[in-house]
C-alpha atoms as a PDB file:
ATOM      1  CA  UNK A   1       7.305  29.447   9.812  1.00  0.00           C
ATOM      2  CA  UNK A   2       6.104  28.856   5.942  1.00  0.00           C
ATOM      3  CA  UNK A   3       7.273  26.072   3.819  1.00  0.00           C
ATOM      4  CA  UNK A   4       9.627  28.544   1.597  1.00  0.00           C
ATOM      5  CA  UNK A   5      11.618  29.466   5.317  1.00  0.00           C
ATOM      6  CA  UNK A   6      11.930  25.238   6.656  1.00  0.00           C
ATOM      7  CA  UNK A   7      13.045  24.648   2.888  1.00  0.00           C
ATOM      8  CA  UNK A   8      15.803  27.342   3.338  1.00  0.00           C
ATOM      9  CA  UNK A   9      16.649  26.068   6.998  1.00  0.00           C
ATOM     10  CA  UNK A  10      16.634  22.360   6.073  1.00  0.00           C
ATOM     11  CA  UNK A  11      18.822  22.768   2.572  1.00  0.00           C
ATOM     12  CA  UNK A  12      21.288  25.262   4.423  1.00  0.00           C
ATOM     13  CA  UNK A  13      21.998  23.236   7.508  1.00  0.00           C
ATOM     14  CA  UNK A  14      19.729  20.543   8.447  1.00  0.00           C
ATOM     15  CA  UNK A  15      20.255  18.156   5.235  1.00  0.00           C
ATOM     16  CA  UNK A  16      23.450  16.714   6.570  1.00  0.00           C
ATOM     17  CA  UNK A  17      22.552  15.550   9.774  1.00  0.00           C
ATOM     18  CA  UNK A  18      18.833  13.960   7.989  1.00  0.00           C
ATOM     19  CA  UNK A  19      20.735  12.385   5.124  1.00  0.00           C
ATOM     20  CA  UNK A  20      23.172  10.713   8.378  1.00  0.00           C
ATOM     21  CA  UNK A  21      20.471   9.582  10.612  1.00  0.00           C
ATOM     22  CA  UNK A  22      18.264   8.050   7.636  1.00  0.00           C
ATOM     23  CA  UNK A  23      21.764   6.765   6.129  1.00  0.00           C
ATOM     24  CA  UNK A  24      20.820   8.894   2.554  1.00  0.00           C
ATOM     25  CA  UNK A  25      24.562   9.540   2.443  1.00  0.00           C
ATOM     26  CA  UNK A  26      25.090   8.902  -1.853  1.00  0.00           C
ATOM     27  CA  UNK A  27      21.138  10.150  -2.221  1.00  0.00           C
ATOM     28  CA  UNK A  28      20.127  12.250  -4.782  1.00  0.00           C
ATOM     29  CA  UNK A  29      17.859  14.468  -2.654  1.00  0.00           C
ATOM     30  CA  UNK A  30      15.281  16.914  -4.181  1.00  0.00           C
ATOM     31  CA  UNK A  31      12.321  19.027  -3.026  1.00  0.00           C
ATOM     32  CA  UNK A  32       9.053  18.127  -4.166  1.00  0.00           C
ATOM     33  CA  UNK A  33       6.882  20.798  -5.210  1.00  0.00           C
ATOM     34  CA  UNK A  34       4.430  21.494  -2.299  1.00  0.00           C
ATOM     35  CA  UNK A  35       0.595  21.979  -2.285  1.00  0.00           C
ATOM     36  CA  UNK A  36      -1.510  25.046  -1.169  1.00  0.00           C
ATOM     37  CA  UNK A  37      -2.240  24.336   2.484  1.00  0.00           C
ATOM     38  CA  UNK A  38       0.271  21.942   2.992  1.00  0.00           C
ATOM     39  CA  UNK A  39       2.246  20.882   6.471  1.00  0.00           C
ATOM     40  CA  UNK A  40       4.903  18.951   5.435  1.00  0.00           C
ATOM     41  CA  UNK A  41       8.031  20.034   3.326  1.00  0.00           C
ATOM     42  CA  UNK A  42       8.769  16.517   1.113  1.00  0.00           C
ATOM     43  CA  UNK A  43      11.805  15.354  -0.493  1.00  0.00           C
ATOM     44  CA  UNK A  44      12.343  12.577  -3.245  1.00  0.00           C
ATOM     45  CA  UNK A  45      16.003  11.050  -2.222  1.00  0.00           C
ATOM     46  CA  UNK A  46      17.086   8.372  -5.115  1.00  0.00           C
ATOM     47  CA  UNK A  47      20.532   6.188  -5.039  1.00  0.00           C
ATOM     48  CA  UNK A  48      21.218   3.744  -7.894  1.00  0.00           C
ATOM     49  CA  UNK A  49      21.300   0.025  -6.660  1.00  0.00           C
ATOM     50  CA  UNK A  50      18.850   1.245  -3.841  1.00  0.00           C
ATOM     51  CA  UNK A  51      15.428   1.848  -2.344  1.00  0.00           C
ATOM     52  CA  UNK A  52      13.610   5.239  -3.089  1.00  0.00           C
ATOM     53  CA  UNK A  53      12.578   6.860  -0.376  1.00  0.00           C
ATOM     54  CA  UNK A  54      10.665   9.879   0.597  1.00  0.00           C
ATOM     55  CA  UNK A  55      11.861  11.933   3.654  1.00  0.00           C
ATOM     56  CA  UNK A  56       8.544  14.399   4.657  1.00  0.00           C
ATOM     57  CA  UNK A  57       9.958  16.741   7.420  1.00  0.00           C
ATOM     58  CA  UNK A  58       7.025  18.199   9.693  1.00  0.00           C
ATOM     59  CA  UNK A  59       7.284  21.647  10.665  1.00  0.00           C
ATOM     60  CA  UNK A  60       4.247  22.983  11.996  1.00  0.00           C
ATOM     61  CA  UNK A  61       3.243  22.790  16.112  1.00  0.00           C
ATOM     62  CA  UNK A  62      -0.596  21.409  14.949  1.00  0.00           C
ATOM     63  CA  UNK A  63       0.714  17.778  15.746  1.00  0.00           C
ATOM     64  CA  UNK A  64       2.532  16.515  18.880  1.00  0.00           C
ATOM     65  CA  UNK A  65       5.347  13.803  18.582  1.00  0.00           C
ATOM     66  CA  UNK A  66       2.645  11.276  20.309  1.00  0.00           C
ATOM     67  CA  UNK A  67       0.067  11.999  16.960  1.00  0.00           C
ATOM     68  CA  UNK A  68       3.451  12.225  14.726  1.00  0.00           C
ATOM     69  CA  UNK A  69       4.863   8.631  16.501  1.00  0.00           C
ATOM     70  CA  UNK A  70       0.855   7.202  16.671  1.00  0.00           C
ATOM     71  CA  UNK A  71       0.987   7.713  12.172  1.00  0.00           C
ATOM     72  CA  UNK A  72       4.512   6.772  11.816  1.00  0.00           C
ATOM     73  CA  UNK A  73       3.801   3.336  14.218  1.00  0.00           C
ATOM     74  CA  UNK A  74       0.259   2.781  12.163  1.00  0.00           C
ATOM     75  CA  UNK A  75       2.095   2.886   8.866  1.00  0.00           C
ATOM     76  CA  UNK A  76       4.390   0.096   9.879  1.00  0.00           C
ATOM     77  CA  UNK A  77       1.503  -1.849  11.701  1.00  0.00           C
ATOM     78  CA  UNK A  78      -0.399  -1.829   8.131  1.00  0.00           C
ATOM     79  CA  UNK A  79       2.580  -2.303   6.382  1.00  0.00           C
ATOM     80  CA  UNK A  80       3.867  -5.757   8.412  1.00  0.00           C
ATOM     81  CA  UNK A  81       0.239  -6.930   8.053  1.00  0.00           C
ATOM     82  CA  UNK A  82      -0.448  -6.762   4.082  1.00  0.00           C
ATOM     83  CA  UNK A  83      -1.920  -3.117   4.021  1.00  0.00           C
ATOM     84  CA  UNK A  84      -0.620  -1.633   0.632  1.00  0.00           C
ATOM     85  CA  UNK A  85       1.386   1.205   2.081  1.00  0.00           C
ATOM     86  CA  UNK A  86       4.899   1.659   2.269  1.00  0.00           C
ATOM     87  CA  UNK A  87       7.329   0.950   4.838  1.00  0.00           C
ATOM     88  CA  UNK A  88       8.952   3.394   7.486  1.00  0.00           C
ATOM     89  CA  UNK A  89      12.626   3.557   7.824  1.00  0.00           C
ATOM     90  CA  UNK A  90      14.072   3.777  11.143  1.00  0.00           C
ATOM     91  CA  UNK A  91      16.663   5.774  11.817  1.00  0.00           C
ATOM     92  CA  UNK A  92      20.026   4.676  12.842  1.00  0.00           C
ATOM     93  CA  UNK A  93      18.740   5.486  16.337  1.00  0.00           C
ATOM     94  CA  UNK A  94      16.267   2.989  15.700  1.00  0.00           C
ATOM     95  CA  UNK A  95      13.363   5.705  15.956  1.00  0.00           C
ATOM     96  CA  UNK A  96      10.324   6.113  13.759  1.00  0.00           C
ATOM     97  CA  UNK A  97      10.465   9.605  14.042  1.00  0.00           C
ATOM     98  CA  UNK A  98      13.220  11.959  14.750  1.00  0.00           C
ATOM     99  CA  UNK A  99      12.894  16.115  16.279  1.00  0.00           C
ATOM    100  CA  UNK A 100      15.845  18.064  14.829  1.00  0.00           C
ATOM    101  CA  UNK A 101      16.050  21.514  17.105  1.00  0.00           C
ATOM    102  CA  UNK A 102      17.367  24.419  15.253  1.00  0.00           C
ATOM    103  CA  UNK A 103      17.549  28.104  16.526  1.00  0.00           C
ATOM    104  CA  UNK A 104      14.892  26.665  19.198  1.00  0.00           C
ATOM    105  CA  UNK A 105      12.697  25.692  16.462  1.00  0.00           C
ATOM    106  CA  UNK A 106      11.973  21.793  16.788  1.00  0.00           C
ATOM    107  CA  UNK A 107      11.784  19.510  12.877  1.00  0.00           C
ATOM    108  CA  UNK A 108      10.298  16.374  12.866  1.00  0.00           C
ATOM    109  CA  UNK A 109      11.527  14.033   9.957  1.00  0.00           C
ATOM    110  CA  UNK A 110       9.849  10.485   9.096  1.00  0.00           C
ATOM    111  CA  UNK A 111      11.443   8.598   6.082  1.00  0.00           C
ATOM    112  CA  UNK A 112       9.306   6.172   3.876  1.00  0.00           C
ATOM    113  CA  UNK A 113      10.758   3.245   2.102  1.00  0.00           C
ATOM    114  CA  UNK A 114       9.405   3.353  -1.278  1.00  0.00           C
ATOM    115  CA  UNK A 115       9.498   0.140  -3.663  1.00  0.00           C
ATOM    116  CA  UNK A 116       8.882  -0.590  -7.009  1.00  0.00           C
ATOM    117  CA  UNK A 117       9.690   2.988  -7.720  1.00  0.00           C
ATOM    118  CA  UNK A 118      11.048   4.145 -11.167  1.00  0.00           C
ATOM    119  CA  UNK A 119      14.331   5.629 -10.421  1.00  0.00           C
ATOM    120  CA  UNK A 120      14.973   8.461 -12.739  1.00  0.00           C
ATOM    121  CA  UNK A 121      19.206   8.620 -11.135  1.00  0.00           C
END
């Protein structure tokens, strides 16, 4: 599957659900231009009166949930302990990570708190 195709897949039918499990409901959501070689499809979401965030939805099989979970979980460990990264949201399911199956093809969708971000909404 190439970036162009998950783009397609996630605008069409998979944006809903995301924006309701990350609570992006009122979000201004848009694609950010990818890179040559890149894995993830990435979206800037932006709400006036609240936090940027960044929603990066994994499509390819290189990575299992364990390696997805093991990045996700080392974000937050650096983040509660000083490291200069930004936070990861949990979903309303109280995951780090959620898998979104569509026509048997499995998504994986992390979303980053982002502060101190100029918001252009």
């Amino acid at each position: 599957m190439t970036n162009n195709e998950v783009v397609k897949i996630f605008d069409a039918y998979l944006l809903p659900l995301v924006s309701e499990l990350y609570e992006l409901e009122g979000y201004e959501t848009w694609l950010i231009k990818a890179h040559t070689g890149g894995r993830n499809v990435v979206y800037n979401c932006e709400k006036v009166g609240a936090d940027a965030k960044i929603l990066r939805i994994a499509f390819l099989n290189d990575r299992s949930r364990e390696e997805l979970l093991g990045e996700a979980g080392y974000i937050r460990y650096l983040f509660e302990h000083g490291g200069s990264v930004s936070d990861v949201v949990n979903s309303r399911n109280g995951e780090l990570l959620e898998e979104i199956t569509h026509n048997n093809y499995t998504f994986a969708s992390i979303v980053k708190r982002i502060y101190a971000c100029p918001s252009s909404v």
